[in-house]
C-alpha atoms as a PDB file:
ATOM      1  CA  UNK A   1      -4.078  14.574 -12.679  1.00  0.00           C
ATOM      2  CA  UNK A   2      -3.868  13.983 -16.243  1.00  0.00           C
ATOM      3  CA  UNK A   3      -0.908  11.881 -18.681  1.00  0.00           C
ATOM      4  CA  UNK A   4      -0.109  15.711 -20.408  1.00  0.00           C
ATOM      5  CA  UNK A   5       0.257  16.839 -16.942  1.00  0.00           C
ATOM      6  CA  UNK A   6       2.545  13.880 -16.506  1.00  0.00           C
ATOM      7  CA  UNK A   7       4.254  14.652 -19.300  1.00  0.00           C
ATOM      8  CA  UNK A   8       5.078  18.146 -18.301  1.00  0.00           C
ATOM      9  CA  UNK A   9       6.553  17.158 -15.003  1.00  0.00           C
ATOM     10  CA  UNK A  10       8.994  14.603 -16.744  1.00  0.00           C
ATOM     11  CA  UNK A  11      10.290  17.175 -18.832  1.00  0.00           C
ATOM     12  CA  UNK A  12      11.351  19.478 -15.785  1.00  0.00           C
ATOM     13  CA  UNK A  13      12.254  16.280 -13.605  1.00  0.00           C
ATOM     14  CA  UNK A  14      14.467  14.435 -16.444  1.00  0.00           C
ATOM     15  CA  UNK A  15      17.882  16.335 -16.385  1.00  0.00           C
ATOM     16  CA  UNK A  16      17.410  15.401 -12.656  1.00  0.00           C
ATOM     17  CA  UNK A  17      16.504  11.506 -12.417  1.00  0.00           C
ATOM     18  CA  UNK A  18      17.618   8.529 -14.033  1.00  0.00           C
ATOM     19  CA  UNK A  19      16.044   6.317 -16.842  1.00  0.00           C
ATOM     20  CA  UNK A  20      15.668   2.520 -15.021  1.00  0.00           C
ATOM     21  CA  UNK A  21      16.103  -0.032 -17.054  1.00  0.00           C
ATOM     22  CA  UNK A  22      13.377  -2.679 -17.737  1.00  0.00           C
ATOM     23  CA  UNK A  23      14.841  -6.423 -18.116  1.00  0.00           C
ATOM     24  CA  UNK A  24      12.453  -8.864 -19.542  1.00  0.00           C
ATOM     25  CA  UNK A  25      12.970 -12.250 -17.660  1.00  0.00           C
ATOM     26  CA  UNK A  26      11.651 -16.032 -18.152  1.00  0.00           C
ATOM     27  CA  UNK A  27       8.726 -16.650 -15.517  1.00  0.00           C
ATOM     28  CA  UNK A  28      10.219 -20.079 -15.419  1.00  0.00           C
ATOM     29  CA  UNK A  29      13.641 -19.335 -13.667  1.00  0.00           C
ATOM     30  CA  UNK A  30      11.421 -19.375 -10.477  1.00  0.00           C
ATOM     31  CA  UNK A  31       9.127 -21.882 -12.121  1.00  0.00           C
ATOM     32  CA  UNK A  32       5.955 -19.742 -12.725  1.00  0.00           C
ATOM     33  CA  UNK A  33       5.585 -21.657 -16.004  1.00  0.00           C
ATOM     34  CA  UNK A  34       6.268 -20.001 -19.636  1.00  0.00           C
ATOM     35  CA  UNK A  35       5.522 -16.091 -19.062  1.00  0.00           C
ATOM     36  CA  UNK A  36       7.697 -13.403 -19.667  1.00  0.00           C
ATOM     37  CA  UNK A  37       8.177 -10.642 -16.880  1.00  0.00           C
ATOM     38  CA  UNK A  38       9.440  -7.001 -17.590  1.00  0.00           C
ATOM     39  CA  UNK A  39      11.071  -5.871 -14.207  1.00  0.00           C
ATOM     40  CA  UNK A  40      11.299  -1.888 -13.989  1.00  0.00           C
ATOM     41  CA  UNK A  41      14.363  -1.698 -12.143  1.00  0.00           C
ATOM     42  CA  UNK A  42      13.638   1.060  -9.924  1.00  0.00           C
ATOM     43  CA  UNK A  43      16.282   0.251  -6.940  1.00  0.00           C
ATOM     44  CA  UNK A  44      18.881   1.605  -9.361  1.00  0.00           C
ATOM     45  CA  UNK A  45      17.230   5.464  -9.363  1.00  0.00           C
ATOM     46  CA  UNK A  46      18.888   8.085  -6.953  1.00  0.00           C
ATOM     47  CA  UNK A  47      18.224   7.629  -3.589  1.00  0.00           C
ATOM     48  CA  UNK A  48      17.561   3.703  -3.803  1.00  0.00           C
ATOM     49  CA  UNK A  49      14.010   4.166  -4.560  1.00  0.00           C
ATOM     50  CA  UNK A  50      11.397   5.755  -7.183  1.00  0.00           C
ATOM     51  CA  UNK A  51      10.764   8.415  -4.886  1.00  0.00           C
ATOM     52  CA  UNK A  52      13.277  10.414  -6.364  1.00  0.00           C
ATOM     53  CA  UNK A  53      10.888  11.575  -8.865  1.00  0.00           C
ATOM     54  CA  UNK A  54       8.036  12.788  -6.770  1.00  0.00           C
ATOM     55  CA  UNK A  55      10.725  14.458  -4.578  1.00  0.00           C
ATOM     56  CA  UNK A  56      12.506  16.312  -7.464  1.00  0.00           C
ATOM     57  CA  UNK A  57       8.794  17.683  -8.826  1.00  0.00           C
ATOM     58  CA  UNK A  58       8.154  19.368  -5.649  1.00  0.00           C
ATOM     59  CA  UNK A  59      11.448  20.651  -5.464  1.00  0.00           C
ATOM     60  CA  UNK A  60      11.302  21.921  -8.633  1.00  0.00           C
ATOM     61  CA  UNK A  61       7.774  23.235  -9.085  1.00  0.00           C
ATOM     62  CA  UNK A  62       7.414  25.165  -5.778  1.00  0.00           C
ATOM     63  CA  UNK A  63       8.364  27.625  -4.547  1.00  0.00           C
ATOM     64  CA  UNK A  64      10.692  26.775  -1.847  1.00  0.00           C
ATOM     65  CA  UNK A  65      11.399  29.262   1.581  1.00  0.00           C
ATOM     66  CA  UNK A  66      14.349  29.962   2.942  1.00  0.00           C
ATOM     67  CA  UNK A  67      13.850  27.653   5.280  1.00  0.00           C
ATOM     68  CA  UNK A  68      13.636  24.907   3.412  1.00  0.00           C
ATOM     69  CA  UNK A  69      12.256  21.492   3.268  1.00  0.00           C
ATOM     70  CA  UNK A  70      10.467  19.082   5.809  1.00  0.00           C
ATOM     71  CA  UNK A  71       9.183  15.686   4.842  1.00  0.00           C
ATOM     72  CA  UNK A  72       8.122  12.289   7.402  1.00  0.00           C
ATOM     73  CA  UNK A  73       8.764   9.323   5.580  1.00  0.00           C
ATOM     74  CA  UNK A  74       9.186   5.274   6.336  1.00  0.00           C
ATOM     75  CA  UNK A  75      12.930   6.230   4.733  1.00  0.00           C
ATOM     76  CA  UNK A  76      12.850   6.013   1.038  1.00  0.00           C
ATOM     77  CA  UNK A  77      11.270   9.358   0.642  1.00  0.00           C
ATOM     78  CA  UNK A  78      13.191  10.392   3.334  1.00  0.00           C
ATOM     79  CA  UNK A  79      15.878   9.556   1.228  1.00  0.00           C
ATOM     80  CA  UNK A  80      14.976  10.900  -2.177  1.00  0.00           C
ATOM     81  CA  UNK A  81      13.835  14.257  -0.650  1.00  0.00           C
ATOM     82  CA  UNK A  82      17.423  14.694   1.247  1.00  0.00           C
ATOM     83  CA  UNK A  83      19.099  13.915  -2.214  1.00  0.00           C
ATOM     84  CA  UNK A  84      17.019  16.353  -3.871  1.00  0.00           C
ATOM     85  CA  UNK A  85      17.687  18.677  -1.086  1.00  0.00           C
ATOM     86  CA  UNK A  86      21.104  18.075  -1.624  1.00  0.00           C
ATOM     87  CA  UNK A  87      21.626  18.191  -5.526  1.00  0.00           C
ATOM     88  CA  UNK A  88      19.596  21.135  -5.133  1.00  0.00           C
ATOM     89  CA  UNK A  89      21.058  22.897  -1.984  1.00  0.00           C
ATOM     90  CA  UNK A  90      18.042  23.376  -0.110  1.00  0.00           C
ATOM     91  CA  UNK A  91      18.092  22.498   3.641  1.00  0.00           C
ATOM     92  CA  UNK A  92      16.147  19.617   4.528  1.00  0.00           C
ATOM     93  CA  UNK A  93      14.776  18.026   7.605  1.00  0.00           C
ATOM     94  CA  UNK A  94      13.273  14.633   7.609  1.00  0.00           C
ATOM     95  CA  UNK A  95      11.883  12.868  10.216  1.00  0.00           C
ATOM     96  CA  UNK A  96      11.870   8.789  10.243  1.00  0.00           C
ATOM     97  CA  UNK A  97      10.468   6.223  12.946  1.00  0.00           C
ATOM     98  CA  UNK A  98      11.977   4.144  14.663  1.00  0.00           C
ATOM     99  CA  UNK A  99      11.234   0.864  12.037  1.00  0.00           C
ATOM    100  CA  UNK A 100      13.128   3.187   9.110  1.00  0.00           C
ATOM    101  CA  UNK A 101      16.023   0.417   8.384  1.00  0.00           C
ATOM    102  CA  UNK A 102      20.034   1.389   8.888  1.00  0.00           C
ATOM    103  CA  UNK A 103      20.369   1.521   5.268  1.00  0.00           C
ATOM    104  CA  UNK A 104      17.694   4.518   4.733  1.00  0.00           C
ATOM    105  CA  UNK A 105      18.366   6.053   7.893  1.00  0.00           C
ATOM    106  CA  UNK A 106      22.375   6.191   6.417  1.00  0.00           C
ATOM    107  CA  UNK A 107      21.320   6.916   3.300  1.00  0.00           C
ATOM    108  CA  UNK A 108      19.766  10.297   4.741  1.00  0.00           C
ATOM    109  CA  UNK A 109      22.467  11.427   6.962  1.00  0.00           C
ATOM    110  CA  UNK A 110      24.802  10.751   3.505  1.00  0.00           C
ATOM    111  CA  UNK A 111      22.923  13.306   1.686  1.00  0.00           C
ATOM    112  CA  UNK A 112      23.577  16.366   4.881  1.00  0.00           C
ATOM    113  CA  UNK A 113      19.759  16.310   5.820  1.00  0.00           C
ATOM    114  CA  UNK A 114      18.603  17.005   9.080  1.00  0.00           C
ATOM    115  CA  UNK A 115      17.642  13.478  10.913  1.00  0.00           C
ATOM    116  CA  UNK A 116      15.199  13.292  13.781  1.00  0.00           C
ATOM    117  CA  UNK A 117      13.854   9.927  14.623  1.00  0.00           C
ATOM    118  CA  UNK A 118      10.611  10.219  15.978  1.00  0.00           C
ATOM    119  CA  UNK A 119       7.752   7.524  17.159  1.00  0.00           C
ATOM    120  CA  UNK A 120       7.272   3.953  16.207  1.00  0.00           C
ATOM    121  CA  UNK A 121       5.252   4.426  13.032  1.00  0.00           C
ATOM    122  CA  UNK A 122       5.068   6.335   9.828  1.00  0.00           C
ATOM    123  CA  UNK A 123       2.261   8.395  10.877  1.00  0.00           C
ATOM    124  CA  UNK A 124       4.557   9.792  14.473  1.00  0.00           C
ATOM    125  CA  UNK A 125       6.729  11.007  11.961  1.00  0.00           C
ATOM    126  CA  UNK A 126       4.198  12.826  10.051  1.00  0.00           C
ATOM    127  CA  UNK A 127       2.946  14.672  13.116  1.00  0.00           C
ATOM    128  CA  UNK A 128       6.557  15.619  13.919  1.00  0.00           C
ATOM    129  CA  UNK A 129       7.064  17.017  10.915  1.00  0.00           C
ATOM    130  CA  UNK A 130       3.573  18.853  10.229  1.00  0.00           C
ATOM    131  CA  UNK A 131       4.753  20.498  13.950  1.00  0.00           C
ATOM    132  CA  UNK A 132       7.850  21.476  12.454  1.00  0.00           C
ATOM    133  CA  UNK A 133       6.819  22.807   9.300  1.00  0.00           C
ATOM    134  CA  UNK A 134       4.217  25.362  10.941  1.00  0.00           C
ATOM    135  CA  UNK A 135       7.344  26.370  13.457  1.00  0.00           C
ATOM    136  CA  UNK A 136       9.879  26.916  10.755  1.00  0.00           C
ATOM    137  CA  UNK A 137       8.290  27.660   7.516  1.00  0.00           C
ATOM    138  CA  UNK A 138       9.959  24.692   5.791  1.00  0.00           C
ATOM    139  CA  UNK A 139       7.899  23.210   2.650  1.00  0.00           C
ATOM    140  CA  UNK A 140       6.373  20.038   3.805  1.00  0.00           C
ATOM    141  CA  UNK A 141       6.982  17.315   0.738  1.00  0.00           C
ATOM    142  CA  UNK A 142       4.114  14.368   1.373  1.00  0.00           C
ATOM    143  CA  UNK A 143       5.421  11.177   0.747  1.00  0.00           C
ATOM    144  CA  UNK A 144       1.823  10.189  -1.028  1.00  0.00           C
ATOM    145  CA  UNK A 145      -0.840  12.878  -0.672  1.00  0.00           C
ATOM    146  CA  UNK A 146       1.046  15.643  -3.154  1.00  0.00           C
ATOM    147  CA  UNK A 147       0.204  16.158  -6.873  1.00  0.00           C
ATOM    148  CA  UNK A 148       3.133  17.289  -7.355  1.00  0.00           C
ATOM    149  CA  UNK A 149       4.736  13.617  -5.510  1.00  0.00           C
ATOM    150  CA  UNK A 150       1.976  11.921  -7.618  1.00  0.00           C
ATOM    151  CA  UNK A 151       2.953  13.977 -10.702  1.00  0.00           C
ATOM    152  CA  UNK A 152       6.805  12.774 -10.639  1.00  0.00           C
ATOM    153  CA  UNK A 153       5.357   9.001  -9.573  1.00  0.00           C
ATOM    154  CA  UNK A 154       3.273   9.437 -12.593  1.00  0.00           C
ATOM    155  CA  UNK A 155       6.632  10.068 -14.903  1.00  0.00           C
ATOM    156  CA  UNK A 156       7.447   6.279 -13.933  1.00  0.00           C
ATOM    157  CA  UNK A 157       4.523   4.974 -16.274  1.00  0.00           C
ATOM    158  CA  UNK A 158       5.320   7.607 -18.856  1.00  0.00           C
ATOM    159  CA  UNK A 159       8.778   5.666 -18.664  1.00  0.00           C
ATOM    160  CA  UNK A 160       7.870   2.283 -18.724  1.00  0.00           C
ATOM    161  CA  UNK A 161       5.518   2.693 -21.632  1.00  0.00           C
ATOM    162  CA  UNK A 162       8.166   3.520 -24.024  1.00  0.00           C
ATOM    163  CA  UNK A 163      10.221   0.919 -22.772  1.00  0.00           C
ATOM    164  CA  UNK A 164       7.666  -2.041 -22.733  1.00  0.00           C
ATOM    165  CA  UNK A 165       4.955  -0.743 -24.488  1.00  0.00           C
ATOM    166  CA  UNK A 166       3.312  -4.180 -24.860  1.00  0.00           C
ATOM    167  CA  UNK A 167       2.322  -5.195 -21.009  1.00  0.00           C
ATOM    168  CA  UNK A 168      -0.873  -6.343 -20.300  1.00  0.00           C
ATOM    169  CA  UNK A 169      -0.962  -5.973 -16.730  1.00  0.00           C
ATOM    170  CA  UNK A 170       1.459  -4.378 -14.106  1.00  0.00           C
ATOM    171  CA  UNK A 171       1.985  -4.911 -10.523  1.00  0.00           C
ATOM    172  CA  UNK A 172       2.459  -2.367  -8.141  1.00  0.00           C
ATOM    173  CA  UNK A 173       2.994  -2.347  -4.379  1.00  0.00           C
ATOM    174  CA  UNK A 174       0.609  -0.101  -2.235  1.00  0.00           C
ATOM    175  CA  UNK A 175       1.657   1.467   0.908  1.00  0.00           C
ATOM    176  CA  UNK A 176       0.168   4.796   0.466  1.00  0.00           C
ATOM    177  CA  UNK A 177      -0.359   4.929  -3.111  1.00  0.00           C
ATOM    178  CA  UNK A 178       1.377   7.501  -4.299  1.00  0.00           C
ATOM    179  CA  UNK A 179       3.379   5.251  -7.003  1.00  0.00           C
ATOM    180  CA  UNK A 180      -0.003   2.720  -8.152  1.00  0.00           C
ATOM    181  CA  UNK A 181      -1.937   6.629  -8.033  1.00  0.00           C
ATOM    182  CA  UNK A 182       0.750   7.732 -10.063  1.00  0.00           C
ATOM    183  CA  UNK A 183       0.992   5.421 -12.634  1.00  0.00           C
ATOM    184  CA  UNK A 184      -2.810   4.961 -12.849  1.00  0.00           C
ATOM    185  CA  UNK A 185      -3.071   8.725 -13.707  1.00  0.00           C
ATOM    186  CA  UNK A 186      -0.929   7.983 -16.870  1.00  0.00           C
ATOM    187  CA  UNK A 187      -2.017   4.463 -18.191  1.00  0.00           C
ATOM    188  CA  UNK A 188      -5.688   5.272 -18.005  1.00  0.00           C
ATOM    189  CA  UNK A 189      -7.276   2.084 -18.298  1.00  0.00           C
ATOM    190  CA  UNK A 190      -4.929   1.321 -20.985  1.00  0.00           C
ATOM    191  CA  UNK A 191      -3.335  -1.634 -18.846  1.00  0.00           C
ATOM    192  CA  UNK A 192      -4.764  -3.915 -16.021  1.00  0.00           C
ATOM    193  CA  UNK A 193      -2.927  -2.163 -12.982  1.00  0.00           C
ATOM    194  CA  UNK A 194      -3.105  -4.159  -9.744  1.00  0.00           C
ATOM    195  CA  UNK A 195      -1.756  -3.488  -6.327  1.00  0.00           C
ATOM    196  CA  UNK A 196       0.102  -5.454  -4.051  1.00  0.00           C
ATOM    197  CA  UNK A 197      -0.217  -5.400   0.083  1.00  0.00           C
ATOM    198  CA  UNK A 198       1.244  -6.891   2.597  1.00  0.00           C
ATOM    199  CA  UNK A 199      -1.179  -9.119   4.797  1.00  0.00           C
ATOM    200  CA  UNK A 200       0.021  -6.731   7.818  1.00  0.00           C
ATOM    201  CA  UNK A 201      -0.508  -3.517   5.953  1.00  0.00           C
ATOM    202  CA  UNK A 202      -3.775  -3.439   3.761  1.00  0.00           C
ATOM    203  CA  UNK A 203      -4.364   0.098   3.545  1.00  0.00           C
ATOM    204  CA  UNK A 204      -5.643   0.103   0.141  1.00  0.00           C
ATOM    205  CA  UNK A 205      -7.737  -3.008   0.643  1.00  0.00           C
ATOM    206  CA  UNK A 206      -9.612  -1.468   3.445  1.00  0.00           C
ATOM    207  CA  UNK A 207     -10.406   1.630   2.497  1.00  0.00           C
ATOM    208  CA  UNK A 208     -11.372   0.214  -1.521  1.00  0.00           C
ATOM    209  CA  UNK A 209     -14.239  -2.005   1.375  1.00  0.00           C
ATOM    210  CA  UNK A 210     -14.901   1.344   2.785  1.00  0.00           C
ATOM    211  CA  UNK A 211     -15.444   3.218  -0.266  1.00  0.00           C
ATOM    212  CA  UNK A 212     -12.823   5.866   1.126  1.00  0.00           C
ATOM    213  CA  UNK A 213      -9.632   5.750   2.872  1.00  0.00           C
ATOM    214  CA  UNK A 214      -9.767   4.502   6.835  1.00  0.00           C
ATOM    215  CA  UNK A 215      -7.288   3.247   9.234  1.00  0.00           C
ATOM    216  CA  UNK A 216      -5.733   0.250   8.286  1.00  0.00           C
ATOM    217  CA  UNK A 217      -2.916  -2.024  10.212  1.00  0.00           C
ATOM    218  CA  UNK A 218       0.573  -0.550   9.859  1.00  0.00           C
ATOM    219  CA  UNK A 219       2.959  -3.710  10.456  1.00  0.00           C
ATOM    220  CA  UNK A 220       4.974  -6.548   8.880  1.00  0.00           C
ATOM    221  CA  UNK A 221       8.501  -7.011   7.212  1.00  0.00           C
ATOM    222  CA  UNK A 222       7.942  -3.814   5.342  1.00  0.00           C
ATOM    223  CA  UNK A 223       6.829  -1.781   7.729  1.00  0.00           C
ATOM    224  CA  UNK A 224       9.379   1.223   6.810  1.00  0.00           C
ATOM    225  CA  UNK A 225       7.781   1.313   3.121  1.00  0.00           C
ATOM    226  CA  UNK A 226       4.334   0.159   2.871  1.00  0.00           C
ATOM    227  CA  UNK A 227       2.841   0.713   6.156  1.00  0.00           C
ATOM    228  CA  UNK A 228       1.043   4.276   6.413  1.00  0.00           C
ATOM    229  CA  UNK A 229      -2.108   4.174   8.730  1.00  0.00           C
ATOM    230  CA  UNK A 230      -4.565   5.033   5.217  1.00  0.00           C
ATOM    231  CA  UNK A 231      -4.044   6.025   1.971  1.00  0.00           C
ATOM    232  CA  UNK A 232      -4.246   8.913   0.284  1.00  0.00           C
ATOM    233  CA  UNK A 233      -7.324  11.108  -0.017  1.00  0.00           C
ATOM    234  CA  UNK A 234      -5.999  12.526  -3.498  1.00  0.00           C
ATOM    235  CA  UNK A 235      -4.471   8.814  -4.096  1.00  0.00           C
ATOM    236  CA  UNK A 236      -8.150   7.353  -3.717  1.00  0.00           C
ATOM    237  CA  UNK A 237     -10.183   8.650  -6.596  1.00  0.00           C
ATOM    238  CA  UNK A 238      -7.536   7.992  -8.874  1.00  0.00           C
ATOM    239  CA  UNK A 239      -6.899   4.107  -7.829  1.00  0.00           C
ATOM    240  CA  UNK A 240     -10.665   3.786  -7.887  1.00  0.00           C
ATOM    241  CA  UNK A 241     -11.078   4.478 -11.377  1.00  0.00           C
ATOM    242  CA  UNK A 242      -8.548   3.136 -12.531  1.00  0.00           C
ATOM    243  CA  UNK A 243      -6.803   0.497 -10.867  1.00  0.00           C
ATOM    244  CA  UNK A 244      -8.388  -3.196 -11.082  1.00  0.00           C
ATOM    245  CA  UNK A 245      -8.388  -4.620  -7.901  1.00  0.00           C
ATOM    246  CA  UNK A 246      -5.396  -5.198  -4.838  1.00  0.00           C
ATOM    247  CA  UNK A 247      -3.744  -8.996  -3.919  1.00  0.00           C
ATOM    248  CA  UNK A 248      -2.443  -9.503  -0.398  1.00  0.00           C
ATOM    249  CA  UNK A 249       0.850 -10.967   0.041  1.00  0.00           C
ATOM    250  CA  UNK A 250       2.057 -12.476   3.576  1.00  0.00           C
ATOM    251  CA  UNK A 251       5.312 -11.341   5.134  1.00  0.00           C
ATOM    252  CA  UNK A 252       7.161 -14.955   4.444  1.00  0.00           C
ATOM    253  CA  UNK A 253       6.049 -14.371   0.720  1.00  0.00           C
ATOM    254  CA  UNK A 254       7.788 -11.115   0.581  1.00  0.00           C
ATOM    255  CA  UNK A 255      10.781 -12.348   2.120  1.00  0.00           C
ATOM    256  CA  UNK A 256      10.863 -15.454  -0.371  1.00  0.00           C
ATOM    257  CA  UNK A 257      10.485 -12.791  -3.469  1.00  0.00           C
ATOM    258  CA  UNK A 258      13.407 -11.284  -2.208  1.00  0.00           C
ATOM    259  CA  UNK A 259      15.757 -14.276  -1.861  1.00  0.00           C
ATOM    260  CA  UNK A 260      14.659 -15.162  -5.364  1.00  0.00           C
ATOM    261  CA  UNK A 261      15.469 -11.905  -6.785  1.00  0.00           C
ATOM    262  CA  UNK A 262      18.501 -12.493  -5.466  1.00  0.00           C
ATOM    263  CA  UNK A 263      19.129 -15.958  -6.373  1.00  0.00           C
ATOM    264  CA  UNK A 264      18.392 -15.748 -10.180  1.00  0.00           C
ATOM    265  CA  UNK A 265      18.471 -12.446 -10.728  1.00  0.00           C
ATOM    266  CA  UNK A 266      21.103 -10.674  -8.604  1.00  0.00           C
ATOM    267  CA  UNK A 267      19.344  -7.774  -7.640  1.00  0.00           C
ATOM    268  CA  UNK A 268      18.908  -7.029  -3.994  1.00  0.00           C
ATOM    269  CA  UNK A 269      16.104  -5.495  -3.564  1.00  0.00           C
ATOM    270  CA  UNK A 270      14.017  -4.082   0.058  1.00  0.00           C
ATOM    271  CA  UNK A 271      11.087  -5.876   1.167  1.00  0.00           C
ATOM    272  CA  UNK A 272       8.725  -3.173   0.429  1.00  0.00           C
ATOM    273  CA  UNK A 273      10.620  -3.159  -3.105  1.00  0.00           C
ATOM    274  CA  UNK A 274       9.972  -7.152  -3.423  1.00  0.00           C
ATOM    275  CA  UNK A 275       6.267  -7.327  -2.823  1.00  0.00           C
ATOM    276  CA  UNK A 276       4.964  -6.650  -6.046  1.00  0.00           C
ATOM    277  CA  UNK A 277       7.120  -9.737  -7.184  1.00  0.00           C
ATOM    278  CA  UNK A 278       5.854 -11.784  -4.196  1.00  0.00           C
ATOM    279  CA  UNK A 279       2.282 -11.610  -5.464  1.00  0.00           C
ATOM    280  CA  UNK A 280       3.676 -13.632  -8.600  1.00  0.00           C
ATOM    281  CA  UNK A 281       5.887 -16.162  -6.492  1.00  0.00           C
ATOM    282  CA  UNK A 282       3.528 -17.182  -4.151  1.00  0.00           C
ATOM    283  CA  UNK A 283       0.609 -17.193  -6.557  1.00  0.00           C
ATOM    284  CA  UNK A 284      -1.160 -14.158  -4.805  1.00  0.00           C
ATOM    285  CA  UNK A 285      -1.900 -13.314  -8.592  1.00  0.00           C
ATOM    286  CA  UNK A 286      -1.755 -15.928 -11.582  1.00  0.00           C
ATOM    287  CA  UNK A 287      -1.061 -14.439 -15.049  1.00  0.00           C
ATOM    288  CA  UNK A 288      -3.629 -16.225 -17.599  1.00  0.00           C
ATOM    289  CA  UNK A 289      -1.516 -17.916 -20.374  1.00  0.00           C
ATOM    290  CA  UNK A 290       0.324 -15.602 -23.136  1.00  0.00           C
ATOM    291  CA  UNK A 291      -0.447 -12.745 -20.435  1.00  0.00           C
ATOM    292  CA  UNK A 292       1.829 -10.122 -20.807  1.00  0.00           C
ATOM    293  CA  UNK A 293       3.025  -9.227 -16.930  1.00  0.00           C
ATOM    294  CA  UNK A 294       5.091  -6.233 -15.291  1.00  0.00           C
ATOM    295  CA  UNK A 295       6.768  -5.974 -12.298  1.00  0.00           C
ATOM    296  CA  UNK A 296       8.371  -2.538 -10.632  1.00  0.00           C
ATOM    297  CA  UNK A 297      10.870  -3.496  -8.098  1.00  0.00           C
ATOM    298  CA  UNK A 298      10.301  -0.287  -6.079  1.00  0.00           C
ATOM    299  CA  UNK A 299      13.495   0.271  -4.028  1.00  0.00           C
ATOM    300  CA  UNK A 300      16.195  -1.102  -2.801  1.00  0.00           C
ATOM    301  CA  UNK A 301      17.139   0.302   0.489  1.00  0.00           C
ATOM    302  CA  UNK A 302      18.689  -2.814   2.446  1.00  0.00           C
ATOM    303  CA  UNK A 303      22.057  -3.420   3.628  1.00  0.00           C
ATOM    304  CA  UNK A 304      23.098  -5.478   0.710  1.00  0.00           C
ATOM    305  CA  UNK A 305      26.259  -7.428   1.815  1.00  0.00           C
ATOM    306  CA  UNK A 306      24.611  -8.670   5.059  1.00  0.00           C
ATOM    307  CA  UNK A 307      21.344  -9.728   2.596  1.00  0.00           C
ATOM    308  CA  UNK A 308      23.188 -11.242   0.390  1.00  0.00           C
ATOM    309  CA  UNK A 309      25.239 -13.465   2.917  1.00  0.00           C
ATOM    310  CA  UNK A 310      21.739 -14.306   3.958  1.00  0.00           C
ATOM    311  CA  UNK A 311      20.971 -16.047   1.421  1.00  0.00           C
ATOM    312  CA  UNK A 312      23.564 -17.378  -0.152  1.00  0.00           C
ATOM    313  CA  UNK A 313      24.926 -20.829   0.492  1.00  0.00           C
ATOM    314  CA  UNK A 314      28.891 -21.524   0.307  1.00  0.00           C
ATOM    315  CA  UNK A 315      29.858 -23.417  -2.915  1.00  0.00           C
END
């Protein structure tokens, strides 16, 4: 997993994604003192998620059967794979649990995939679909555990360099670490990289204890995005080396990150897309001063009137 290799996979994957824009912000609109924040913005790529890019390089670096295209997924890579399916017309059957929210699950049938809800967690769906995939001959597309899924993660860093070339550090969210993997691969040490958890879900926490990838808890308000049972054995090596450490956000912190986004910023994003923000609100991780800090707002898979009468107060 290499930046060059990176680099190749952009090139085939570009005519196929979108380039997210990066908005630098004050860090005191939500009074984190005098900071600027670059926000990757990547609820606005296809599919409501960044998994569009590690669903395109499979789709367009394998060889793919007749039969098409199987992947399990908490719903965003549910989602990008059935829009890649789609834009692509390749048949496609994803399987979801039952925590995937309304918005992904719609967001799936929208794209003509084939839906099957199955089990309570991420990992029911995986079985499903590994059961599937030897019945049918469909191409399974890992959410996290694929190079080619870490390659077109990786083509996120490639992006954000260019466009904010002079972070210091960047925060990540971890669910199976496909996207922290991914981006690690390209930076190479050259930033601080550190990953974000929720309290209910520290899959990357317990397995960096471990020294390899174990069961973790699979719960909390992101439970659809960030809550695999372990991480990634190809994902592991590669946060190991290069990421420098993981902060542990609570499930009230990542629902407070989102009503802020909202409030000052007017982006709506999902709680599994907040929590790399909600290490910064709730102080989870405290830039030094002049420190040089980057955010990716992952996705943004939520039903966004109903969130945004939430939270916002009449005049």
């Amino acid at each position: 997993m290499s930046p060059e290799a990176i680099a190749r996979c952009e090139k085939i994957i570009r005519p196929h994604i979108r380039r997210t824009p990066v908005i630098c912000v004050d860090a005191g609109d939500f009074g984190l003192g005098a900071n600027t924040i670059a926000c990757k913005l990547e609820l606005l790529q296809h599919a409501g998620s960044f998994k569009a890019r590690g669903a395109f390089a499979n789709l367009l670096t394998r060889a793919v059967p007749l039969a098409g295209v199987v992947a399990a997924s908490g719903g965003n890579h549910g989602a990008a794979v059935a829009y890649a399916a789609m834009r692509l017309e390749v048949p496609a059957r994803i399987f979801v649990p039952s925590v995937s929210s309304p918005a992904k699950i719609k967001r799936i049938r929208d794209c003509g995939a084939d839906l099957v809800i199955e089990g309570n967690r991420y990992d029911d769906a995986l079985a499903a679909s590994e059961v599937w995939a030897a019945q049918s001959g469909a191409m399974p597309v890992h959410a996290f555990d694929q190079d080619e899924t870490l390659l077109g993660q990786g083509t996120l860093g490639l992006e954000l360099e260019q466009q904010a070339h002079d972070i210091d550090t960047l925060l990540v969210a971890v669910g199976g670490g496909g996207l922290i993997a991914g981006i690690a691969a390209w930076y190479a040490g050259r930033i601080k990289l550190v990953g974000v958890e929720p309290v209910a879900s520290p899959t990357l926490t317990r397995a960096l204890a471990a020294g390899r990838p174990v069961d973790a808890e699979a719960g909390g308000v992101a439970s659809d995005s960030l809550a695999p049972r372990r991480v990634g054995e190809r994902v592991f090596p590669i946060v190991k080396e290069h990421v420098h450490g993981v902060v542990l956000v609570t499930d009230d912190a990542i629902v407070a990150a989102q009503q802020a986004l909202w409030q000052i910023l007017r982006i709506v994003a999902e709680p599994g897309g907040a929590a790399a923000f909600a290490a910064l609100l709730s102080g989870a991780y405290r830039p030094q001063r002049g420190e040089r800090v980057g955010v990716v707002i992952s996705g943004g898979n939520t039903t966004a009137v109903d969130f945004a009468a939430a939270t916002t107060r009449p005049a």
